[in-house]
Protein backbone atom coordinates (compact mmCIF):
# COMPACT_ATOMS: atom_id res chain seq x y z
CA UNK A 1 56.50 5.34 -50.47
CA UNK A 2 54.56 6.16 -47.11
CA UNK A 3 51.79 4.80 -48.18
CA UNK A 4 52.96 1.64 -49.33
CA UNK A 5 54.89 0.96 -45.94
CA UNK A 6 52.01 1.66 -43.80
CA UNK A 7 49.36 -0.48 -45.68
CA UNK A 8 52.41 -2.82 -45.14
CA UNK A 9 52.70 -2.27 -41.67
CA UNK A 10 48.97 -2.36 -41.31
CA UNK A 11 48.11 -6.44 -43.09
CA UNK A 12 50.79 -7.40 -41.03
CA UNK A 13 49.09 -6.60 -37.90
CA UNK A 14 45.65 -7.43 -38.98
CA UNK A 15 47.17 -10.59 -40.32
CA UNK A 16 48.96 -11.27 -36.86
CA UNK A 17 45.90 -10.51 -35.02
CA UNK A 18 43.66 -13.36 -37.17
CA UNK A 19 46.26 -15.83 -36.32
CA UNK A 20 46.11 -15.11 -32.44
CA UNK A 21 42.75 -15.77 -32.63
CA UNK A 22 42.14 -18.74 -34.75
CA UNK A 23 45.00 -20.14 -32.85
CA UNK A 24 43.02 -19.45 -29.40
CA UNK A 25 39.48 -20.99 -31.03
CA UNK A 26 41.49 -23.79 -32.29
CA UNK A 27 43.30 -24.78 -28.67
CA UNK A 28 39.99 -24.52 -27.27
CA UNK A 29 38.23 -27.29 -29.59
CA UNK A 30 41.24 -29.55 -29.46
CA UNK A 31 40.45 -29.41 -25.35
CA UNK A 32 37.13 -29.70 -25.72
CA UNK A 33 37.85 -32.51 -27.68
CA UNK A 34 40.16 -33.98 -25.08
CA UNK A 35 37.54 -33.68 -22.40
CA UNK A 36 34.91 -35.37 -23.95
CA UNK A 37 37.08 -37.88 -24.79
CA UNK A 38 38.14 -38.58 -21.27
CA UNK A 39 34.05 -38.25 -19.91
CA UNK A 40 33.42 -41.12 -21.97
CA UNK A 41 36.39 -43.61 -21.19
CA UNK A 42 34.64 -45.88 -19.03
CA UNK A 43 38.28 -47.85 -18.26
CA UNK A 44 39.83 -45.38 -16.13
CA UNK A 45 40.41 -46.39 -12.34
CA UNK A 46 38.23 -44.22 -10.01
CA UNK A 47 39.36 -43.19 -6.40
CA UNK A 48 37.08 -41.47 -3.62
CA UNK A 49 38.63 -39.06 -0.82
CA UNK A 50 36.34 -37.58 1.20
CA UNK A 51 36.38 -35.28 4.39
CA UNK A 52 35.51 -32.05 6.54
CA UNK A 53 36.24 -28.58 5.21
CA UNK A 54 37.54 -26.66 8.32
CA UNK A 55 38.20 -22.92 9.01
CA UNK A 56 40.97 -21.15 8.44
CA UNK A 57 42.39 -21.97 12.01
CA UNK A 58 41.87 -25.86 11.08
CA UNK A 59 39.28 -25.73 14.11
CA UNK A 60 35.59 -25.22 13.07
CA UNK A 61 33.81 -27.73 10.64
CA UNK A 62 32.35 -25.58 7.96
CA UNK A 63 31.72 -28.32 5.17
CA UNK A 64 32.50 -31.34 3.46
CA UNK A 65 34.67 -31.99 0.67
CA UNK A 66 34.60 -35.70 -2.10
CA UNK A 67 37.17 -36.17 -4.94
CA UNK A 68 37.33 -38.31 -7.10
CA UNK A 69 40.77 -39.19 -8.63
CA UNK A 70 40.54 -40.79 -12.64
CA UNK A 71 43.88 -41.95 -14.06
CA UNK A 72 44.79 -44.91 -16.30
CA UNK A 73 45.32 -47.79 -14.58
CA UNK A 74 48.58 -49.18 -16.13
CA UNK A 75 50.05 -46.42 -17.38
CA UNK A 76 49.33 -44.44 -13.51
CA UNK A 77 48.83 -41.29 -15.66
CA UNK A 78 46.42 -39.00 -14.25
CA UNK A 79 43.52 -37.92 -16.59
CA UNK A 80 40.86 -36.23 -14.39
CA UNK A 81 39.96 -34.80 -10.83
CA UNK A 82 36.77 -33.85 -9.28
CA UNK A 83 36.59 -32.10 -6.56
CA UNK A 84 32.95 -31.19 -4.70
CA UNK A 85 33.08 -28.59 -1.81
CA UNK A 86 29.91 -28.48 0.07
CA UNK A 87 29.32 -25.72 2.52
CA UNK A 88 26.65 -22.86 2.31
CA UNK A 89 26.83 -23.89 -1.59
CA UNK A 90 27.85 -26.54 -3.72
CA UNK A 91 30.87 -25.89 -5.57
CA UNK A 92 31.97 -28.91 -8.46
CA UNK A 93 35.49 -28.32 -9.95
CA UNK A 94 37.07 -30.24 -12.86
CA UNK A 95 40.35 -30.49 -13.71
CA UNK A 96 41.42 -32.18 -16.31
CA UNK A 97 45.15 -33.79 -18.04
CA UNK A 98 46.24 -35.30 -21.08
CA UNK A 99 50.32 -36.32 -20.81
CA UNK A 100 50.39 -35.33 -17.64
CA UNK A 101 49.69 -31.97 -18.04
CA UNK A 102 46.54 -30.05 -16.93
CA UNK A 103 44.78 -28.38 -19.81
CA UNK A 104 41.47 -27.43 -18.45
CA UNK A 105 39.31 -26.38 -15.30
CA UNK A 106 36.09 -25.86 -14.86
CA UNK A 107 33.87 -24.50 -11.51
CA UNK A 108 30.33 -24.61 -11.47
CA UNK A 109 28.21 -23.45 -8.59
CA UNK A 110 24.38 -23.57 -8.63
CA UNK A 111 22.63 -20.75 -10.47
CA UNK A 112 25.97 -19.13 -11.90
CA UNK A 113 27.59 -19.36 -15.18
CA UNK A 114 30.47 -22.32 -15.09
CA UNK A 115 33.98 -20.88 -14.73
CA UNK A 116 36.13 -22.20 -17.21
CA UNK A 117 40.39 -21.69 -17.79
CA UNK A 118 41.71 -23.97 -20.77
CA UNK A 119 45.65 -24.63 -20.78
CA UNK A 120 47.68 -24.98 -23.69
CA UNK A 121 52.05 -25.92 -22.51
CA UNK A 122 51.56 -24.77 -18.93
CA UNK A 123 50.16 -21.28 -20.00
CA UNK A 124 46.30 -19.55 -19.96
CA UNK A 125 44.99 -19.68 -23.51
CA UNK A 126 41.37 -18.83 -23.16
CA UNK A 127 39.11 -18.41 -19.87
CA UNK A 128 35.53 -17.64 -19.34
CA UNK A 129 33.98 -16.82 -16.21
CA UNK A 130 36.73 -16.28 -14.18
CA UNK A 131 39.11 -13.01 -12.62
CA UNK A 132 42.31 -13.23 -11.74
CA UNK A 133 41.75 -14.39 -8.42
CA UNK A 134 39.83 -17.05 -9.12
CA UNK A 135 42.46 -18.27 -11.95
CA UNK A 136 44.85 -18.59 -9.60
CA UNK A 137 42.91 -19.82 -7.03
CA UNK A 138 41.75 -22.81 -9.33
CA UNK A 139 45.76 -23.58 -10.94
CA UNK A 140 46.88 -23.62 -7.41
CA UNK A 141 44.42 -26.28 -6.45
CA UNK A 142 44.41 -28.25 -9.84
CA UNK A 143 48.95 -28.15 -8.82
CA UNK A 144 48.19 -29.61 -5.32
CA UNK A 145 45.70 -32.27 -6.16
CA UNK A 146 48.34 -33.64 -8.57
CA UNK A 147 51.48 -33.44 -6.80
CA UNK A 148 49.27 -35.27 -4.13
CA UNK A 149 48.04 -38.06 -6.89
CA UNK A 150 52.04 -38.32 -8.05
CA UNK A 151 52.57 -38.93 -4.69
CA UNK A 152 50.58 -41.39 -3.75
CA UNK A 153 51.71 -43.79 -6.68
């Protein structure tokens, strides 16, 4: 009777574990998906910011940032945001929505593998690339530069 309830116990965890992971492998297709859908809608309206990158005081130029707002034009949904920060390097970020909620990021900096975080209902579902600093760096960013697009419609 041992027996039977640990070979039991132990499909049920290898079968939970499978699941976890072809649910992971399949929210990262349906973003990739998503992105390369929105890369090759030529429709969406296109904004430009552009400015200096300053110190941490606000008082010393030490770069210069461009983004570049995409979002559908009647509807006013956001879709994409890319942000370049040029200083010593050249950092690109992407972040990128579908219904108005962010479900991927990626950085890429010269000579470095790109740092990707894909978001599945406001939560981390796969990441590559990237520590824990970074993560939060990136989400924290990704929150301002919409609540800054929401409020300038």
């Amino acid at each position: 009777m041992k027996n039977l309830a640990y070979i039991l116990l132990l499909v049920t965890v290898l079968s939970c574990g499978t699941k976890t992971t072809l649910s992971t492998d399949a929210a990262v297709a349906k973003t990739e998906k998503a992105t390369l859908k929105i890369d090759a809608n030529k429709n969406l309206k296109e904004t430009l910011t552009e400015g200096a990158l300053t110190d941490k005081d606000g008082f010393k130029d030490i770069g210069t940032f461009k983004y570049y707002v995409f979002f559908d034009e009647n509807s006013k949904e956001l879709v994409k945001i890319k942000n370049i920060e040029i200083t010593s390097k050249t950092i690109t970020e992407t972040y990128y929505f579908s219904d108005n909620k962010l479900i991927f990021i990626t950085s890429e900096t010269a000579n470095t593998p790109a740092k990707k975080i894909y978001i599945q209902n406001k939560k981390v579902v796969a990441k590559e690339q990237v520590n824990a600093e970074e993560q939060k760096i990136l989400l924290n960013k990704a929150t301002r530069f919409q609540k800054a697009f929401k409020k300038a419609q």
